[in-house]
Protein backbone atom coordinates (compact mmCIF):
# COMPACT_ATOMS: atom_id res chain seq x y z
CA UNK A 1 -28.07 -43.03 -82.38
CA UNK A 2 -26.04 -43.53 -85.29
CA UNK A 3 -27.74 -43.57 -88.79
CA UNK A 4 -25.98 -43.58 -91.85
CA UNK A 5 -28.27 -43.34 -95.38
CA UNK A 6 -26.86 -43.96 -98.63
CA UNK A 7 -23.14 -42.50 -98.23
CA UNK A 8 -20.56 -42.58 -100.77
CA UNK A 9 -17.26 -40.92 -100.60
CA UNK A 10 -14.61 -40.66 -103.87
CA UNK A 11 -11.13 -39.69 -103.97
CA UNK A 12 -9.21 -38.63 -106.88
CA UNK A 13 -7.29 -40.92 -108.86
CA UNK A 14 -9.55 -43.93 -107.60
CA UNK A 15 -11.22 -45.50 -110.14
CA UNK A 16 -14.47 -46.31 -107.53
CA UNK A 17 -15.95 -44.94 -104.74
CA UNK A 18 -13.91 -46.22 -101.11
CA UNK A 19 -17.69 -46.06 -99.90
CA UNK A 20 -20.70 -46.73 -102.37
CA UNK A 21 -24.00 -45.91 -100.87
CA UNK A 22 -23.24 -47.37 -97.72
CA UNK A 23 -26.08 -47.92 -95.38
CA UNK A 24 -25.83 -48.56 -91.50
CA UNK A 25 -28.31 -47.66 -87.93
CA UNK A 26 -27.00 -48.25 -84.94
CA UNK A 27 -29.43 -47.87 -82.11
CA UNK A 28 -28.33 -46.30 -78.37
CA UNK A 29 -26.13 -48.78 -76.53
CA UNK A 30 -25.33 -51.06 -79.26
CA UNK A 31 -22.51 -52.59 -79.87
CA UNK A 32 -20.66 -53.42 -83.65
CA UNK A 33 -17.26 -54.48 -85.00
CA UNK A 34 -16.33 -52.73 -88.58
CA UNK A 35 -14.25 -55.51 -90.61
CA UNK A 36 -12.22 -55.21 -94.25
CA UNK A 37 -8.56 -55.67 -95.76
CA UNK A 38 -6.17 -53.04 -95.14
CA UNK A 39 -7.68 -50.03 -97.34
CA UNK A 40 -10.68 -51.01 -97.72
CA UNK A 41 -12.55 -47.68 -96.17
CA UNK A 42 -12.38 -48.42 -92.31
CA UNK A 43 -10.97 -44.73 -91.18
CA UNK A 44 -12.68 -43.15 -93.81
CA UNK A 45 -16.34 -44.22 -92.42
CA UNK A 46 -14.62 -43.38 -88.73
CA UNK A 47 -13.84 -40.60 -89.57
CA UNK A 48 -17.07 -39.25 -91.31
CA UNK A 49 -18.70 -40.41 -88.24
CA UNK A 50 -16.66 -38.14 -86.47
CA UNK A 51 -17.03 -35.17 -88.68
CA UNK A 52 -13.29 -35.26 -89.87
CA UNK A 53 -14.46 -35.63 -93.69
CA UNK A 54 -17.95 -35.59 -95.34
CA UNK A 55 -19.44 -37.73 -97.76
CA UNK A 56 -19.97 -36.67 -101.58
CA UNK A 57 -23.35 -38.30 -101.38
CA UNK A 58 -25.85 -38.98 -98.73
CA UNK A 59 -25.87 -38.24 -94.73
CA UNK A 60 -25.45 -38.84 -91.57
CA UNK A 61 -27.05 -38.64 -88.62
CA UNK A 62 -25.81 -38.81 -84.72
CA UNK A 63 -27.98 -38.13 -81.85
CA UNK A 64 -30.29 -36.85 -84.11
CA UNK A 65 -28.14 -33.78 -85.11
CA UNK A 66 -27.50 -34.52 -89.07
CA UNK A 67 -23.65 -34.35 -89.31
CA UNK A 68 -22.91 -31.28 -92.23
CA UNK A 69 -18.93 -30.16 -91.45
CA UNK A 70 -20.17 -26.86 -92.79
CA UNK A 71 -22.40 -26.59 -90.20
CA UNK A 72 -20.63 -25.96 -86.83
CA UNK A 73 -22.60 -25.85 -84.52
CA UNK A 74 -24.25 -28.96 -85.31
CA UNK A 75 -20.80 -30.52 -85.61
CA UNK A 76 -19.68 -29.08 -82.58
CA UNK A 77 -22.65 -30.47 -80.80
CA UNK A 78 -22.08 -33.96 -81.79
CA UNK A 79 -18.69 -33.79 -80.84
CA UNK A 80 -19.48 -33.09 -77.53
CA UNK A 81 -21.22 -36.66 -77.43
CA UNK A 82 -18.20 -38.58 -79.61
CA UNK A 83 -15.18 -39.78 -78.67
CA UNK A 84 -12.75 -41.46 -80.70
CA UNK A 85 -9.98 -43.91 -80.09
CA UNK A 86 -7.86 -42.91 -82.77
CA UNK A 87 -4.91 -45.49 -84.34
CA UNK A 88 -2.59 -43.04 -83.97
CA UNK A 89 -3.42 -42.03 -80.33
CA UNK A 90 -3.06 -38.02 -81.28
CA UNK A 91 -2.00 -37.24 -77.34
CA UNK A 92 -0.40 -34.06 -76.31
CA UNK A 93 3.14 -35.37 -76.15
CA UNK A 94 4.21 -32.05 -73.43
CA UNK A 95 1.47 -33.40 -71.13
CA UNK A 96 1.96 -35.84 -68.49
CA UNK A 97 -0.85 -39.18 -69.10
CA UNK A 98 -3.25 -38.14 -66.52
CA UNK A 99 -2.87 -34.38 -67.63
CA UNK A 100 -4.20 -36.17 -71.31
CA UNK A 101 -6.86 -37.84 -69.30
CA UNK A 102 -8.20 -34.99 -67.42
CA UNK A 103 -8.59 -32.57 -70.18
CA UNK A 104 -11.52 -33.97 -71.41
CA UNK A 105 -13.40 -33.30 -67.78
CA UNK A 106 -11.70 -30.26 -67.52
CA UNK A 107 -12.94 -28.64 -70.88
CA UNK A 108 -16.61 -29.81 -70.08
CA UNK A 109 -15.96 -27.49 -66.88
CA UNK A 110 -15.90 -30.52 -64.36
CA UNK A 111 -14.88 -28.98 -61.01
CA UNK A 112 -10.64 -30.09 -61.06
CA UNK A 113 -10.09 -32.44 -58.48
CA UNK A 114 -13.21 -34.33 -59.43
CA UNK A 115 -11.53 -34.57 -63.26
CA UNK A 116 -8.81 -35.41 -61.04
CA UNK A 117 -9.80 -38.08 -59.40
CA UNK A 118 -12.36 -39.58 -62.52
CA UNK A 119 -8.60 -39.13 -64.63
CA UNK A 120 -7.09 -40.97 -62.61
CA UNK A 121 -9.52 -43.88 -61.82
CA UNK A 122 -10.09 -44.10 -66.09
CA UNK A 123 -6.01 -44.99 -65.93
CA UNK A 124 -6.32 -47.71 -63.29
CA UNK A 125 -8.63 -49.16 -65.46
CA UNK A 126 -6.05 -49.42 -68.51
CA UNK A 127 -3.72 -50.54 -65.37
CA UNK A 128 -1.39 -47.41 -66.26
CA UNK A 129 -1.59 -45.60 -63.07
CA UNK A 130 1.12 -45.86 -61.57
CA UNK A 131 1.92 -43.93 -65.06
CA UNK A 132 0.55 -41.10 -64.14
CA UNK A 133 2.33 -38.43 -63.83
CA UNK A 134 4.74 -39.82 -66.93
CA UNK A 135 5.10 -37.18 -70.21
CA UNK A 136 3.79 -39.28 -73.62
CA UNK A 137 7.16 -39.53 -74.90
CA UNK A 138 8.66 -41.66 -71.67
CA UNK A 139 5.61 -44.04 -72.41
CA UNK A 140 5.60 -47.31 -74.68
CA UNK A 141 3.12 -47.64 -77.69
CA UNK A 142 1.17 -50.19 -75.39
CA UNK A 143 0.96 -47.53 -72.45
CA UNK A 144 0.23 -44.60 -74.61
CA UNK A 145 -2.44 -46.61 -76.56
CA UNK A 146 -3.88 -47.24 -73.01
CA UNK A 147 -4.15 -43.74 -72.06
CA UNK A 148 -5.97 -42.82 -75.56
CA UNK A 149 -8.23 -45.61 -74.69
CA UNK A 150 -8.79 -44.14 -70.92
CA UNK A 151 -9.04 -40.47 -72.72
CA UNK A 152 -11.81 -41.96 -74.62
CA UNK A 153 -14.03 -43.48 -72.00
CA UNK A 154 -13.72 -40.98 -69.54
CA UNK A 155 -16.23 -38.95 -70.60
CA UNK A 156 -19.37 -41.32 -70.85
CA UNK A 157 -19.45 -40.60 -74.15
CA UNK A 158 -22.90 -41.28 -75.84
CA UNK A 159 -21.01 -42.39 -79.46
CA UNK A 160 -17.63 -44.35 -79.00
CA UNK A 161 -15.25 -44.81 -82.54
CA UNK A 162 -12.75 -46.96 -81.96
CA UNK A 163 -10.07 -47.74 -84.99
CA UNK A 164 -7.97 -50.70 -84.30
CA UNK A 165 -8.15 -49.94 -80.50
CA UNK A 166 -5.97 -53.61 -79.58
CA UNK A 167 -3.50 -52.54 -82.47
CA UNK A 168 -0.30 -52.43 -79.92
CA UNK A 169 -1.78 -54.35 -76.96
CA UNK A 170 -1.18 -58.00 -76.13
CA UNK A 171 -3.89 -60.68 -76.28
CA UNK A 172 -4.58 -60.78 -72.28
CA UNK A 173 -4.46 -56.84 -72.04
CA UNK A 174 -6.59 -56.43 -75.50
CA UNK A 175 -9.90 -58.55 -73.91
CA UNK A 176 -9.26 -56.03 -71.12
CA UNK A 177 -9.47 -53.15 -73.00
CA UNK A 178 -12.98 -54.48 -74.92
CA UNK A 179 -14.01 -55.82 -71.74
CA UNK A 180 -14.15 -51.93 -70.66
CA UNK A 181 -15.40 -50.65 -74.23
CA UNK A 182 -18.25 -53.53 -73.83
CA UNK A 183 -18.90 -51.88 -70.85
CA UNK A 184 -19.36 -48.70 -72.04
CA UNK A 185 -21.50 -49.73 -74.15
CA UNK A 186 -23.53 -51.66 -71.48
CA UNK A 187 -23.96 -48.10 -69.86
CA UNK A 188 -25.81 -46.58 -72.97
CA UNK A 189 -22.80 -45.53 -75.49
CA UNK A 190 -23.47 -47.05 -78.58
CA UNK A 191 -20.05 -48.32 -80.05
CA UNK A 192 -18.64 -48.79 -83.42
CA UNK A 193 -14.94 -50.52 -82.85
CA UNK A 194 -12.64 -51.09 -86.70
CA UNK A 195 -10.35 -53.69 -86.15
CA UNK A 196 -8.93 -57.05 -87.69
CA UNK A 197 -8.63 -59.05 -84.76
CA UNK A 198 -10.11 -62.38 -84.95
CA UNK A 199 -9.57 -63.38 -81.51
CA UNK A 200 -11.56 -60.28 -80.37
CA UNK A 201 -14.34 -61.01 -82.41
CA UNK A 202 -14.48 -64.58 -81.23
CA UNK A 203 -15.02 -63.57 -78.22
CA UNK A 204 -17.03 -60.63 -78.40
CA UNK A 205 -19.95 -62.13 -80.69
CA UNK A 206 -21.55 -58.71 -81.49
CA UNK A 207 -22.58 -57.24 -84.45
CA UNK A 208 -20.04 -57.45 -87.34
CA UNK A 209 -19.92 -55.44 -91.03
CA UNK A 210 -17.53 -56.00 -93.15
CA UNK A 211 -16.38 -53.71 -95.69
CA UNK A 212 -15.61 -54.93 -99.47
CA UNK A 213 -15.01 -53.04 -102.46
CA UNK A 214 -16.86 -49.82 -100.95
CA UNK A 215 -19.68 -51.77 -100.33
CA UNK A 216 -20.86 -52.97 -96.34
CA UNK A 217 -22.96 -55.70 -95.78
CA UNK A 218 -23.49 -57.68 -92.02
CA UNK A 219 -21.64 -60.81 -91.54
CA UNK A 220 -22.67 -61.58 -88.00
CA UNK A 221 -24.33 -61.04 -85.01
């Protein structure tokens, strides 16, 4: 599902590559952690995964569809099959939580009180709805993190990205939250989640790679 050959990426004024010839396949429905210091290339292989950058060297390949920014209607095909928890949640902050929710469903033309109701059972699951109907900027980091993270799985998405996806959440509420991406990935999505959290990979003992001086290698799993 995911297949990454030989990818480096540069940026100026770095005297090496943030990713050297990095190598990785995930196959449909599996489940890995991405580890590394603060810097050490995390987003940036997100968010070539995503299509959001592209490498200077090598490619990538998701669902089959080899991932070229220039060319948009692959890219806009995979994107149709990704869907990214993003550290910075990137909401609509004039939309109400569900209304953040339900956009996904309702751009894939689900009928609207069916987006409705999936919306609104994706935010029980976060345990934000009672929530609902509040506009981003009324909600705390925690709760908007938690409707990002209900954005995200609503879909069934067939690739989940998650970077730092416990970053603002509590220990008892962040095994909740991978309890539900672990599910998702139990259902067929193949997952990918960045984070430094050593309690969640304790108790999550899935795949781990950890990123070092642009270079990933597998640590566990």
């Amino acid at each position: 599902m995911i297949e990454i050959h030989q990818v480096t990426r540069r940026f100026p004024q770095q005297r090496r590559p943030v990713l050297d010839e990095v190598g990785l396949k995930l196959d449909r429905g599996s489940f890995a952690f991405l580890t590394g210091a603060s810097g050490a290339g995390k987003s940036t292989l997100l968010r070539l995964l995503y299509g959001a950058d592209s490498p200077d060297d090598g490619h990538i390949t998701i669902a089959g569809h080899n991932l070229r920014p220039q060319d948009a209607r692959a890219l806009a095909m995979v994107r149709r099959r990704v869907a990214v928890i993003f550290q910075d949640f990137r909401l609509l902050k004039t939309r109400t939580a569900l209304e953040n929710v339900r956009v996904v469903l309702e751009l894939r033309g689900v009928d609207r009180r069916l987006a409705h109701r999936r919306a609104m059972e994706a935010l029980d699951d976060v345990g934000i709805g009672s929530l609902a109907k509040r506009r981003v900027p009324q909600l705390s980091g925690g709760e908007q993190q938690r409707v990002a993270i209900a954005r995200a799985l609503v879909g069934d998405p067939q690739v989940l990205l998650c970077d730092e996806p416990t970053g603002n959440l509590d220990e008892a509420l962040s095994l909740q939250v991978l309890g539900l991406i672990d599910l998702a990935s139990s259902r067929g999505a193949t997952v990918l989640v960045a984070t430094h959290d050593s309690e969640i990979l304790r108790r999550f003992p899935h795949p781990t790679y950890h990123l070092e001086a642009g270079k990933l290698e597998r640590r566990s799993g």
